[in-house]
Protein backbone atom coordinates (compact mmCIF):
# COMPACT_ATOMS: atom_id res chain seq x y z
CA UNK A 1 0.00 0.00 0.00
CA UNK A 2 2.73 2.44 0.94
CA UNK A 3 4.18 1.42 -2.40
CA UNK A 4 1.28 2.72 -4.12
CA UNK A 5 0.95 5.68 -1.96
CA UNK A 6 4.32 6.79 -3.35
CA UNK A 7 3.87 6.27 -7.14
CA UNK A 8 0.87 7.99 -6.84
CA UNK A 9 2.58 10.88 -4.91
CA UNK A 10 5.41 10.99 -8.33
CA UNK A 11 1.86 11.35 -10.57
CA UNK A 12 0.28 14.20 -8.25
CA UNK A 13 3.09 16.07 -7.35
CA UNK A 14 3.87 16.47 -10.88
CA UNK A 15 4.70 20.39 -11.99
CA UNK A 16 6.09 21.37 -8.01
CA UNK A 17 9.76 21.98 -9.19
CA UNK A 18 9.73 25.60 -7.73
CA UNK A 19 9.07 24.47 -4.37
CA UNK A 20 10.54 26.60 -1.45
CA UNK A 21 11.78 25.86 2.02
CA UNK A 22 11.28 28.15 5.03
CA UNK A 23 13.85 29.32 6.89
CA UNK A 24 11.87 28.77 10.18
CA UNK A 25 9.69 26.07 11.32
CA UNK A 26 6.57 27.42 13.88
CA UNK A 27 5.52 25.90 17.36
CA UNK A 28 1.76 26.22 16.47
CA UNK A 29 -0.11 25.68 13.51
CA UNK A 30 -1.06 28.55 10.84
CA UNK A 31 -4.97 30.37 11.03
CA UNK A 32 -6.38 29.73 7.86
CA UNK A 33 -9.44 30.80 6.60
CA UNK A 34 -12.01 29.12 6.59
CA UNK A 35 -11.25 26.95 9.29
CA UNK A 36 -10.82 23.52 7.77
CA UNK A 37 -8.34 22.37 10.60
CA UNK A 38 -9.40 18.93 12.52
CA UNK A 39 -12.66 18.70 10.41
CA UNK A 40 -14.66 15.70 8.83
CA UNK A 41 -15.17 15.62 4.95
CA UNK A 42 -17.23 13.46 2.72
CA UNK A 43 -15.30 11.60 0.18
CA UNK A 44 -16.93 13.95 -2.82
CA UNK A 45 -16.73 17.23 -1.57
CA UNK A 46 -15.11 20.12 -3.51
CA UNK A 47 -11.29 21.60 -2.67
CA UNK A 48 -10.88 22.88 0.68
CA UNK A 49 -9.84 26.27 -0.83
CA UNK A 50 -8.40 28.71 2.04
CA UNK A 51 -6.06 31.48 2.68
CA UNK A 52 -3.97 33.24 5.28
CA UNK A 53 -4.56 36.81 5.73
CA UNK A 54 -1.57 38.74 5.48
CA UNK A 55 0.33 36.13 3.54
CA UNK A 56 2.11 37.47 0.06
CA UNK A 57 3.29 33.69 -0.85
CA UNK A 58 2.04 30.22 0.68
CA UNK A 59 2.48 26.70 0.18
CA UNK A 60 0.67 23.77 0.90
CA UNK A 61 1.23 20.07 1.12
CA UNK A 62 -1.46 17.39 1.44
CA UNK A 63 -0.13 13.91 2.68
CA UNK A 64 -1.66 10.78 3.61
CA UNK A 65 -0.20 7.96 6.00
CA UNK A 66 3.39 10.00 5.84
CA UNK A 67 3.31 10.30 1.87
CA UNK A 68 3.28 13.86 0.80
CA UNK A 69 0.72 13.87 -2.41
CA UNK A 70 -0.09 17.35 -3.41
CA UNK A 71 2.03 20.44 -3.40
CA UNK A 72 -0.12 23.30 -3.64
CA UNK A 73 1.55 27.49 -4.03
CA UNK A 74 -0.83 30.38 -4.20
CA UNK A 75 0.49 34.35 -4.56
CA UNK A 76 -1.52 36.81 -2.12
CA UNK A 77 -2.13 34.19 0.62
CA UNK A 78 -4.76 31.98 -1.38
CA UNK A 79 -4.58 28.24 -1.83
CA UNK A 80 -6.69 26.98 -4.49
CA UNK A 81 -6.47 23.26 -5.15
CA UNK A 82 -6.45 21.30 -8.61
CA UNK A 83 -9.96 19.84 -8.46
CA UNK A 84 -8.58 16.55 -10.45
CA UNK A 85 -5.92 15.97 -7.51
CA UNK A 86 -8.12 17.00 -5.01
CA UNK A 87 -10.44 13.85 -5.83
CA UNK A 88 -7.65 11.64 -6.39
CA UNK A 89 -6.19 12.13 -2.37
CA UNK A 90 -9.91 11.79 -1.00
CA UNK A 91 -10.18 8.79 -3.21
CA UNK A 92 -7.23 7.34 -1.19
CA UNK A 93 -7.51 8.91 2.31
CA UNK A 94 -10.79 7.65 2.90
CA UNK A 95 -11.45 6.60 6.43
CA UNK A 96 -8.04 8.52 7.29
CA UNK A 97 -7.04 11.78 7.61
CA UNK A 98 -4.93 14.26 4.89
CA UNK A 99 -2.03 16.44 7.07
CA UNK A 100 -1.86 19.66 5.73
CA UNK A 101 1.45 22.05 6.30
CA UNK A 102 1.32 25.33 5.34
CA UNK A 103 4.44 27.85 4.95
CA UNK A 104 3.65 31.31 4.49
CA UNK A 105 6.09 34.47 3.46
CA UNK A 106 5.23 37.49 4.43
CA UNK A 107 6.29 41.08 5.93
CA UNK A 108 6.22 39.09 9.35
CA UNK A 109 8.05 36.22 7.81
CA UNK A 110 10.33 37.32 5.02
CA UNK A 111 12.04 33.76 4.72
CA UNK A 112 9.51 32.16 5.34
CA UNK A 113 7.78 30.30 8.00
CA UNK A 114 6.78 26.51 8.64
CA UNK A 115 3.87 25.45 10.53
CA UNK A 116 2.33 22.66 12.01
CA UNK A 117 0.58 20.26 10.20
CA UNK A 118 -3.12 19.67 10.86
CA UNK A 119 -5.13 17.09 9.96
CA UNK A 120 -9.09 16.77 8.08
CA UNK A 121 -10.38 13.16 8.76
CA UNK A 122 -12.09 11.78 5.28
CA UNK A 123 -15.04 9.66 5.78
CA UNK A 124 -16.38 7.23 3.45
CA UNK A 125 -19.74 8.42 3.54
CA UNK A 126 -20.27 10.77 0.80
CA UNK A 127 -22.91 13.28 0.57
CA UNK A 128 -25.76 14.45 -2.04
CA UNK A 129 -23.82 15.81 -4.72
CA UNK A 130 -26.53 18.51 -4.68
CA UNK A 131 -27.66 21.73 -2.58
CA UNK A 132 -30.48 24.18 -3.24
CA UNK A 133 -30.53 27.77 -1.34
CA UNK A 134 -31.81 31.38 -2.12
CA UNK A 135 -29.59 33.97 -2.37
CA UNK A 136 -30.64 37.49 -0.48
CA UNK A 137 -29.56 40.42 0.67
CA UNK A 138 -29.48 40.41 4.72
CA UNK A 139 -31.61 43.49 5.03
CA UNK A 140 -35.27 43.45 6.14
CA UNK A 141 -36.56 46.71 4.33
CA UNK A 142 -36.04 46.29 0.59
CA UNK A 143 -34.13 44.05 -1.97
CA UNK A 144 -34.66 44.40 -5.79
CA UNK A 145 -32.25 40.54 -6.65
CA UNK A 146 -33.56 37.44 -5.09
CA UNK A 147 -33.00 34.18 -7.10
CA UNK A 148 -33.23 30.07 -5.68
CA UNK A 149 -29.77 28.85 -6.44
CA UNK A 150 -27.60 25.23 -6.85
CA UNK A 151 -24.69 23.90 -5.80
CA UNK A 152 -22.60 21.21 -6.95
CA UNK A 153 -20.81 20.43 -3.80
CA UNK A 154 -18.32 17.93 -5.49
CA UNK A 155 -17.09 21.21 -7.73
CA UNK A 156 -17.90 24.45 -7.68
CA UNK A 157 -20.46 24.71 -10.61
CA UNK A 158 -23.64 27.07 -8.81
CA UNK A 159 -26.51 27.72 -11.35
CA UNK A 160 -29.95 29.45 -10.76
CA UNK A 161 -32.75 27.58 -10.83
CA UNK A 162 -35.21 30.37 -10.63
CA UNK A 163 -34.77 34.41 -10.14
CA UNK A 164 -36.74 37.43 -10.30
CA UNK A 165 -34.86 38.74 -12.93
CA UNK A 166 -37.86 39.10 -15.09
CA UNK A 167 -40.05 40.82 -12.50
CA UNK A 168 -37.52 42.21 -9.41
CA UNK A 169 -40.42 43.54 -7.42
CA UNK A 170 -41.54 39.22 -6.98
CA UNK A 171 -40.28 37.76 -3.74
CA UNK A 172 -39.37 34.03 -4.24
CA UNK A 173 -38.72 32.19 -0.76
CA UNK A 174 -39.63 29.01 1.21
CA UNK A 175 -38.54 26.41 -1.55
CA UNK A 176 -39.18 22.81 -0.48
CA UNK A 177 -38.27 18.95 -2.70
CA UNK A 178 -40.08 16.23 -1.52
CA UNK A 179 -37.53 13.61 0.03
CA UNK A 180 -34.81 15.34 -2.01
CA UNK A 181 -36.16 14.68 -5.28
CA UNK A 182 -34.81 16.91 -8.11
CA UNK A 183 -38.61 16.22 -10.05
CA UNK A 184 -40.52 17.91 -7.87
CA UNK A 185 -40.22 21.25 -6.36
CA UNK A 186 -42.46 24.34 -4.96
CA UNK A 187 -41.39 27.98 -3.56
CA UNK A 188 -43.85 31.23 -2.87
CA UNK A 189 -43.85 33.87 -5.42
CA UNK A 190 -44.92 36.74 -3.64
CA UNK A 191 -46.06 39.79 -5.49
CA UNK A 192 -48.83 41.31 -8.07
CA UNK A 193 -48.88 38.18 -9.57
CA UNK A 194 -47.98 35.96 -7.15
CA UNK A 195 -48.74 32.48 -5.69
CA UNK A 196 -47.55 29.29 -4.92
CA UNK A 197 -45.67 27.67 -7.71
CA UNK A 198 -45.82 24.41 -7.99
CA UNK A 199 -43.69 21.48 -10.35
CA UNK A 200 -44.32 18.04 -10.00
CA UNK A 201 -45.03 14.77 -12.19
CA UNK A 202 -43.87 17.50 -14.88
CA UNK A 203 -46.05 19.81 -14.71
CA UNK A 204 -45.92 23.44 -13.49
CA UNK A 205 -49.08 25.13 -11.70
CA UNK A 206 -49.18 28.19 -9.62
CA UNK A 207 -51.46 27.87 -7.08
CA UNK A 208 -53.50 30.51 -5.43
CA UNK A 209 -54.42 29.53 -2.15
CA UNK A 210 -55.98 32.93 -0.81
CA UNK A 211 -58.84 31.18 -3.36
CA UNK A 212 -58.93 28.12 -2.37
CA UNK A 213 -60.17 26.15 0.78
CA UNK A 214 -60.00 28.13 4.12
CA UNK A 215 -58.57 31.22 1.63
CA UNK A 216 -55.47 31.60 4.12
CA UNK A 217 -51.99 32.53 2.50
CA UNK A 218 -49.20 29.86 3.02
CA UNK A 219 -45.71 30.02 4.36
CA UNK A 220 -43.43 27.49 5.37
CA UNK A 221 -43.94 24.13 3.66
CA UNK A 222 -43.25 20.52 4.36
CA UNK A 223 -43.22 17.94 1.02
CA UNK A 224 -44.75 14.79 2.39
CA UNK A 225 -41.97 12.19 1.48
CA UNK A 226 -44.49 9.99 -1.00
CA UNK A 227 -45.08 13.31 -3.30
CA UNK A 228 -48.68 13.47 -2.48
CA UNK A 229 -49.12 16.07 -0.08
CA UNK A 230 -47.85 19.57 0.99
CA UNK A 231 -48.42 20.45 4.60
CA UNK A 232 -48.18 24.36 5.17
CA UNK A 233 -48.23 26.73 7.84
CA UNK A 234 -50.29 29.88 7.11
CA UNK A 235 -48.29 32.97 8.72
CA UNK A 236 -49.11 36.55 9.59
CA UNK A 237 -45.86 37.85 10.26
CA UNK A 238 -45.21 41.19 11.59
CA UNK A 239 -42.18 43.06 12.21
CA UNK A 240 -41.14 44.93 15.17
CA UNK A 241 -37.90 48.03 15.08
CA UNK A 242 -35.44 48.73 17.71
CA UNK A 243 -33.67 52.23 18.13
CA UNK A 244 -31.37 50.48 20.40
CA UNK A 245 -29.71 47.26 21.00
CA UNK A 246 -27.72 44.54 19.19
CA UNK A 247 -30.72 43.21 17.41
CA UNK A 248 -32.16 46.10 14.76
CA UNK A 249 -35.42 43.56 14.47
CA UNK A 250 -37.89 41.31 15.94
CA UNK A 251 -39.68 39.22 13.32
CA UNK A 252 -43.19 37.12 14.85
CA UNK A 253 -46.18 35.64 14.02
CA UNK A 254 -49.64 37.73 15.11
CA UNK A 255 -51.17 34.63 14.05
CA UNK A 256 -50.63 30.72 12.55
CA UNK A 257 -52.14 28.17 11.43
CA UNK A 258 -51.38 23.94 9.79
CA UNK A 259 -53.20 23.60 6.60
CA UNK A 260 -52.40 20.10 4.37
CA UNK A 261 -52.83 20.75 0.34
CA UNK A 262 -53.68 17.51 -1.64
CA UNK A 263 -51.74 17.43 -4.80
CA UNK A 264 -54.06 14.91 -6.65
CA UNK A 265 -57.39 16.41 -5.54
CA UNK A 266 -55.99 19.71 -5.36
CA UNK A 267 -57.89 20.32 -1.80
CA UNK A 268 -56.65 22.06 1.53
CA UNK A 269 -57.77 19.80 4.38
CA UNK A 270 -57.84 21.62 7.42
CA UNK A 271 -58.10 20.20 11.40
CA UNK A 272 -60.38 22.02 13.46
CA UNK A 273 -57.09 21.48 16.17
CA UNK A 274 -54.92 23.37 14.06
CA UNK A 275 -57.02 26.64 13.00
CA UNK A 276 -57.47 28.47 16.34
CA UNK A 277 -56.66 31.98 17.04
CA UNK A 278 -56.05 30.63 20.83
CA UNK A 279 -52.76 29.01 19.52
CA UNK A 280 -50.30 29.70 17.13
CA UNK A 281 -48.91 26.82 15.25
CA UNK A 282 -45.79 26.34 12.27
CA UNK A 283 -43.16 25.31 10.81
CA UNK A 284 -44.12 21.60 9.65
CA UNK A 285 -41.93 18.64 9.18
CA UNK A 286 -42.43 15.14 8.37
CA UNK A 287 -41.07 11.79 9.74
CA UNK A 288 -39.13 10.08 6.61
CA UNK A 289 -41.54 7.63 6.25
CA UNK A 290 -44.58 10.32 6.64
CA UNK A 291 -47.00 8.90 8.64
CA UNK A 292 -45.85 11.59 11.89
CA UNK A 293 -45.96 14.92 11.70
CA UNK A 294 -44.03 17.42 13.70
CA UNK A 295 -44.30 21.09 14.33
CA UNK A 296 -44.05 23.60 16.57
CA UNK A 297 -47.14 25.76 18.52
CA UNK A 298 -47.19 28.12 21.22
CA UNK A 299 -49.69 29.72 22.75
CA UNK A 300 -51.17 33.33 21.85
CA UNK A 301 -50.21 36.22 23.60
CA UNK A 302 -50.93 40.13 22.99
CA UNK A 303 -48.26 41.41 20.65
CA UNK A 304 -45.86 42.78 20.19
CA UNK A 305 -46.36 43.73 23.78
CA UNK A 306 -45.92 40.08 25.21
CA UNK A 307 -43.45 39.24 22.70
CA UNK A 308 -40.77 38.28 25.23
CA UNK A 309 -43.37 35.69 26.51
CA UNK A 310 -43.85 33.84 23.13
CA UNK A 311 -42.47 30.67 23.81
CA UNK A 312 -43.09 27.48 21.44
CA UNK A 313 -43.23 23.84 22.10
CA UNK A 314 -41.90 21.05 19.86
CA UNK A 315 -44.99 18.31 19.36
CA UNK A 316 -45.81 15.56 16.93
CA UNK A 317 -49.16 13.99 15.33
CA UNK A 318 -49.71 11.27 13.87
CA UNK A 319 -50.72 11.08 9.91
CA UNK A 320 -52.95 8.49 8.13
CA UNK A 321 -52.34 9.48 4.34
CA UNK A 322 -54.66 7.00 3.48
CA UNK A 323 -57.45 8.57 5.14
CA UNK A 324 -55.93 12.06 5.19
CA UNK A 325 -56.30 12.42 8.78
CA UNK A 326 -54.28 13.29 11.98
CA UNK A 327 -54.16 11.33 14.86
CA UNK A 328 -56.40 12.29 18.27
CA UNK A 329 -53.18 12.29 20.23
CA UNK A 330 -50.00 15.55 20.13
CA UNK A 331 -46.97 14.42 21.54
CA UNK A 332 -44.79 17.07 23.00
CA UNK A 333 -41.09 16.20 22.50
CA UNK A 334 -40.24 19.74 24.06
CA UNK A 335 -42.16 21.64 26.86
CA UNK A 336 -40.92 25.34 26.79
CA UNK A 337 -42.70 26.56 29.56
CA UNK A 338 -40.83 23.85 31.49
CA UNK A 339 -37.31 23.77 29.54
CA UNK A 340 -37.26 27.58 28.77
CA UNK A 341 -36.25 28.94 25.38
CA UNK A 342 -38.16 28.62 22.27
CA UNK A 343 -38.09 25.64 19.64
CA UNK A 344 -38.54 26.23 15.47
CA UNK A 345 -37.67 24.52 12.60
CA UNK A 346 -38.06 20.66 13.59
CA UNK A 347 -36.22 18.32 11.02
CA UNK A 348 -35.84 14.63 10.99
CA UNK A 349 -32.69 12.76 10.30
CA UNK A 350 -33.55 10.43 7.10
CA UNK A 351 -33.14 7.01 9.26
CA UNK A 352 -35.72 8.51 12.01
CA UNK A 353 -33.73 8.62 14.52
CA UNK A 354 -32.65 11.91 15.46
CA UNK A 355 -35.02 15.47 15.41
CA UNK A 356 -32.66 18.66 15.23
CA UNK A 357 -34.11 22.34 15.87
CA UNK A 358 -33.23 25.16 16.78
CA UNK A 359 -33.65 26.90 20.34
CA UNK A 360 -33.72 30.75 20.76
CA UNK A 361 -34.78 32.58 24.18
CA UNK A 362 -38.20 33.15 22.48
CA UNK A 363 -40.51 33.13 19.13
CA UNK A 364 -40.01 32.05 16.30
CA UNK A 365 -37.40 33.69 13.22
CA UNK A 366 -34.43 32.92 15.13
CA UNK A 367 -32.10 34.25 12.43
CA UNK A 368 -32.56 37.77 14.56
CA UNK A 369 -31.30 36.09 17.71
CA UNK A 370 -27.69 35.91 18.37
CA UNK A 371 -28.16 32.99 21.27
CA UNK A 372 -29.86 30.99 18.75
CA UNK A 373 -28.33 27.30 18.51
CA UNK A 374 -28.47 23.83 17.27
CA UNK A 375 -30.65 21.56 19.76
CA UNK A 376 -31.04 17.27 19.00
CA UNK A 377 -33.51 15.03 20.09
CA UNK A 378 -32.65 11.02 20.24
CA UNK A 379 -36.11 9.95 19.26
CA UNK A 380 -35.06 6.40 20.63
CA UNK A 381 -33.97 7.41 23.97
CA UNK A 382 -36.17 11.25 24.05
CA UNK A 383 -33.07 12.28 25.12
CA UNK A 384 -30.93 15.71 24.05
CA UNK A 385 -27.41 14.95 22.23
CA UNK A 386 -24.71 16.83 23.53
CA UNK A 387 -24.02 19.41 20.03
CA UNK A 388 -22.81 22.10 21.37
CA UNK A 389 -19.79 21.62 18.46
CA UNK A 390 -21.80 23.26 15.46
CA UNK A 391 -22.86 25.86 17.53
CA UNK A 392 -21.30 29.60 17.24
CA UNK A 393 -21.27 31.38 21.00
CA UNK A 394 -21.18 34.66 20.05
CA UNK A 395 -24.07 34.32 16.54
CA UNK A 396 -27.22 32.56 15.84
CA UNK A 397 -27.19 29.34 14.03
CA UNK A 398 -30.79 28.67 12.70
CA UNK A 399 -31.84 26.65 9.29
CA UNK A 400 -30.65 23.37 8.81
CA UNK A 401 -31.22 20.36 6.90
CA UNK A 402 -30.40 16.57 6.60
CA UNK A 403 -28.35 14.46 3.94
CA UNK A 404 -30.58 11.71 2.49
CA UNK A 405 -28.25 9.00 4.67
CA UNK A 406 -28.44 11.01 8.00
CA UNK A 407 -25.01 11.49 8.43
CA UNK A 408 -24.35 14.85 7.63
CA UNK A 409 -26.28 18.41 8.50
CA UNK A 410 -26.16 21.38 6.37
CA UNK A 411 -26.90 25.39 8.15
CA UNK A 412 -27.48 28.85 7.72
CA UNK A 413 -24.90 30.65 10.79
CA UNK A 414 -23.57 34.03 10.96
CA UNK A 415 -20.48 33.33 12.55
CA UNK A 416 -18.10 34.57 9.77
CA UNK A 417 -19.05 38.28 10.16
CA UNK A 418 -22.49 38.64 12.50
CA UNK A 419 -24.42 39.70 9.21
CA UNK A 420 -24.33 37.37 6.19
CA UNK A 421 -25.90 33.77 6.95
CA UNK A 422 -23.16 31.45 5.30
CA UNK A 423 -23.51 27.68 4.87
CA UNK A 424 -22.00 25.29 6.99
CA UNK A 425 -21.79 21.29 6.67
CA UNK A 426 -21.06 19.13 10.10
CA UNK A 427 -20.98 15.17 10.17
CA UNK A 428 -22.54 13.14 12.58
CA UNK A 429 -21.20 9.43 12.97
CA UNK A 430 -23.53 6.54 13.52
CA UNK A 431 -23.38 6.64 17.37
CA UNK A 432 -24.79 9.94 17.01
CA UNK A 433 -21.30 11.88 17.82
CA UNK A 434 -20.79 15.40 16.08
CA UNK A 435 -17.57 17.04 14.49
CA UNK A 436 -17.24 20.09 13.91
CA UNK A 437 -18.59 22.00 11.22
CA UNK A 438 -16.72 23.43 8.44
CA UNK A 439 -18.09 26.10 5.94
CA UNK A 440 -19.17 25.54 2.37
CA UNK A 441 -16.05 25.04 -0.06
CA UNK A 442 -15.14 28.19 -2.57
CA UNK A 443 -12.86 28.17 -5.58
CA UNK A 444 -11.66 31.27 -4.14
CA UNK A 445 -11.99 31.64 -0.70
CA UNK A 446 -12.32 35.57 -0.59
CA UNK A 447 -15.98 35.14 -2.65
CA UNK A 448 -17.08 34.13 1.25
CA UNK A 449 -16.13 38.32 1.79
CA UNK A 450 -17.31 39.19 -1.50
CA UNK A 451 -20.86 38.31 -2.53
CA UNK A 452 -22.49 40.37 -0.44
CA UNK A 453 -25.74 37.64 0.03
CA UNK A 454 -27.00 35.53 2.93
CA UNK A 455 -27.76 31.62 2.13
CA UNK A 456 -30.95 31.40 2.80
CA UNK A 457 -32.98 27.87 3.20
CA UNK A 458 -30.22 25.72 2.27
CA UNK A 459 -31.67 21.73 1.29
CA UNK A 460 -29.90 18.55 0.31
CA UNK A 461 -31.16 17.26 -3.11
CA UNK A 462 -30.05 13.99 -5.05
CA UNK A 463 -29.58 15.75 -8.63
CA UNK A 464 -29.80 18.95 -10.31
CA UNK A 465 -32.80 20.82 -10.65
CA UNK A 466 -34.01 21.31 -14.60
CA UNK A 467 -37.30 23.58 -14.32
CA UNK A 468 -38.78 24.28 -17.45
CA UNK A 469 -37.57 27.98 -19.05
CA UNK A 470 -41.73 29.27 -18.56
CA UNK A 471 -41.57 29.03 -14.97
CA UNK A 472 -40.91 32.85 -14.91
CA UNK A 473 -44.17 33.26 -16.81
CA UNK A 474 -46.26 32.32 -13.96
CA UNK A 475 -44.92 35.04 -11.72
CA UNK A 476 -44.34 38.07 -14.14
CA UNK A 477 -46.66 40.73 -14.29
CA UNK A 478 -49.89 40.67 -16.52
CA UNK A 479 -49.45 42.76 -19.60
């Protein structure tokens, strides 16, 4: 094996004749940025691109088991790996770990300086080659450019898959695939001539459901996994402005309610449960095999006056989709008024066993609230896992998703710079252990400074999105 190891090295190191040495070797290891030291990688993910700030040359090796493989130099502090090689050392390190030494000249270092290697673990698991996000600017007052994006994560290919482009005053949000299908997809156009846009078995429909059923408006979706049927939460969502303070806004709910849309029949089923003004209920999610689901309800309060008191449980129902019916019995898998805090955004791990969310001190658009973290729910045990690893002290970590195996968890943080949501990708092993996150792979690692846009939403899909080029139609206005 070592033999092998070491003709591959002569093939991958090939075109590294200019390679320098340092004149001093370093105690510590180099910041880099992003952080990719000590992490855990899928086998197909793209180049862990990074730089060091202050750096006018830097090198790079990549070894495996001792064998140095790649050589890597970058001008202005940048290392940018050949995508080709890249594969070809994950292809051999898996279940092992690449060291990585970096040696950096700069004004601090003008011979140059050594530092400690540090090593990213490769796992064998890979992960859907596919992510879908929107793209926005992190303001709360006005935006003209909002466009659903895609993301090759074994390269760095990123197409749209929709944008407003043909009608900038439309809002496109809350995008949703059922069970990470690229054939199906839906996401709110909001606007003159908005509505719910719908493609699946083909066919696009927009969907106007101020007309239909109950005539409420619908916001955050859950995809039953079998295709059939869309539950929604219908939102009223009010904003609230500070003239002082970390946080410039409060975002909240003055009211919610569950509705379930029937794809075939092209009904919305309502439960007399779930359309009070007493409670306030959202954010839907459903067990992988669909026959639970959860969401989160809290109840209502006089606002915004009492909105320091709106604090929201985590429950489950069960689902008959034969019947079309929810179970007589809620479950509550998290009690706020007895565990404190605030629960949104419940999300099952594709084998069932884990339920992640995410806590804030109260309501519900935690991407406002700079204690917001990670929480996880062993639905085996109904105990809390200890993941306090993909969660930033100091800014709120909110969306997340699951890979289609369970293994790995995709979310929105602001950690980088307390104002852009970037996306960040953690894997969690099959005892249910965590390792720490690392953020989403760029060719060139300064884009994470330069596009000026939040991640918004980011879910795991299977294969890339194709939506037929008169999607835009059914938004634009009517002429």
């Amino acid at each position: 094996m070592r033999g092998l190891l070491i003709s591959l090295s002569i093939i991958l190191l090939s075109g590294c004749s200019s390679w320098e040495t340092p004149e001093s070797a370093a105690d510590s290891r180099s910041v880099i940025f992003p952080d990719y030291a000590e992490v855990t990688i899928p086998k197909n993910i793209a180049p862990l691109n990074f730089m060091v700030e202050g750096a006018d040359r830097i090198q790079a090796s990549f070894s495996h088991e001792g064998v140095e493989l790649i050589r890597v130099k970058g001008k202005e502090g940048i290392i940018q790996i050949p995508l080709k090689k890249w594969h070809g050392l994950l292809d051999l390190a898996k279940e092992g770990n690449i060291d990585v030494q970096v040696s950096v000249w700069s004004k601090e270092y003008p011979q140059g300086m050594a530092f400690q290697p540090f090593p990213i673990h490769v796992e064998d698991t890979g992960i859907d080659e596919w992510i879908a996000y929107r793209l926005i600017e992190p303001g709360y007052k006005s935006w003209r450019q909002i466009g659903l994006y895609q993301r090759n994560l074994s390269t760095f290919e990123e197409s749209a898959i929709v944008t407003n482009a043909t009608a900038n005053e439309t809002c496109l949000n809350c995008h949703h695939f059922p069970a990470y299908s690229s054939e199906s997809m839906m996401f709110h156009a909001r606007g003159a001539n908005g509505g719910t846009i719908l493609y699946h078995d083909g066919k696009l429909t927009k969907i106007n459901f101020n007309e239909i059923g109950p005539k409420k408006n619908t916001t955050y979706p859950a995809w039953h996994p079998e295709g059939r049927f869309i539950a929604f939460s219908s939102n009223t969502t009010r904003q609230t402005f500070y003239l002082h303070g970390h946080k410039p806004i409060e975002v909240y709910d003055y009211a919610s309610d569950i509705l379930l849309y029937d794809t075939q029949t092209s009904e919305v089923i309502t439960d007399p449960r779930f359309m009070t003004e007493e409670t306030l209920e959202s954010f839907p999610a459903w067990s992988p095999d669909g026959k639970e689901l959860y969401y989160v309800a809290a109840d209502a309060h006089k606002l915004p006056d009492e909105l320091e008191e709106m604090h929201y449980h985590l429950l489950k129902v069960q689902f008959d989709p034969q019947t079309r019916t929810f179970g007589e019995r809620i479950d509550t898998l998290y009690n706020a008024a007895v565990s404190g805090g605030s629960a949104s955004h419940p999300r099952v791990s594709a084998d069932g066993r884990y339920l992640l969310y995410t806590w804030a001190e109260y309501g519900t658009f935690p991407i406002w609230h700079e204690e917001a973290d990670l929480r996880m729910i062993d639905l085996e045990t109904m105990q809390h896992v200890d993941v306090s690893v993909w969660n930033d002290e100091d800014q709120a970590d909110s969306y997340h998703s699951w890979s289609s195996d369970g293994r790995w968890v995709m979310f929105g943080s602001r950690r980088a710079d307390g104002r852009y949501t970037h996306i960040y990708i953690a894997y969690l092993d099959e005892e249910g252990n965590p390792d720490k996150p690392f953020l989403l792979p760029q060719k060139d690692p300064r884009y994470n400074e330069w596009r000026l846009k939040s991640y918004n939403i980011p879910e795991f899909i299977k294969d890339k999105v194709e939506l037929p080029s008169s999607v835009v139609e059914l938004f634009e206005p009517v002429k």
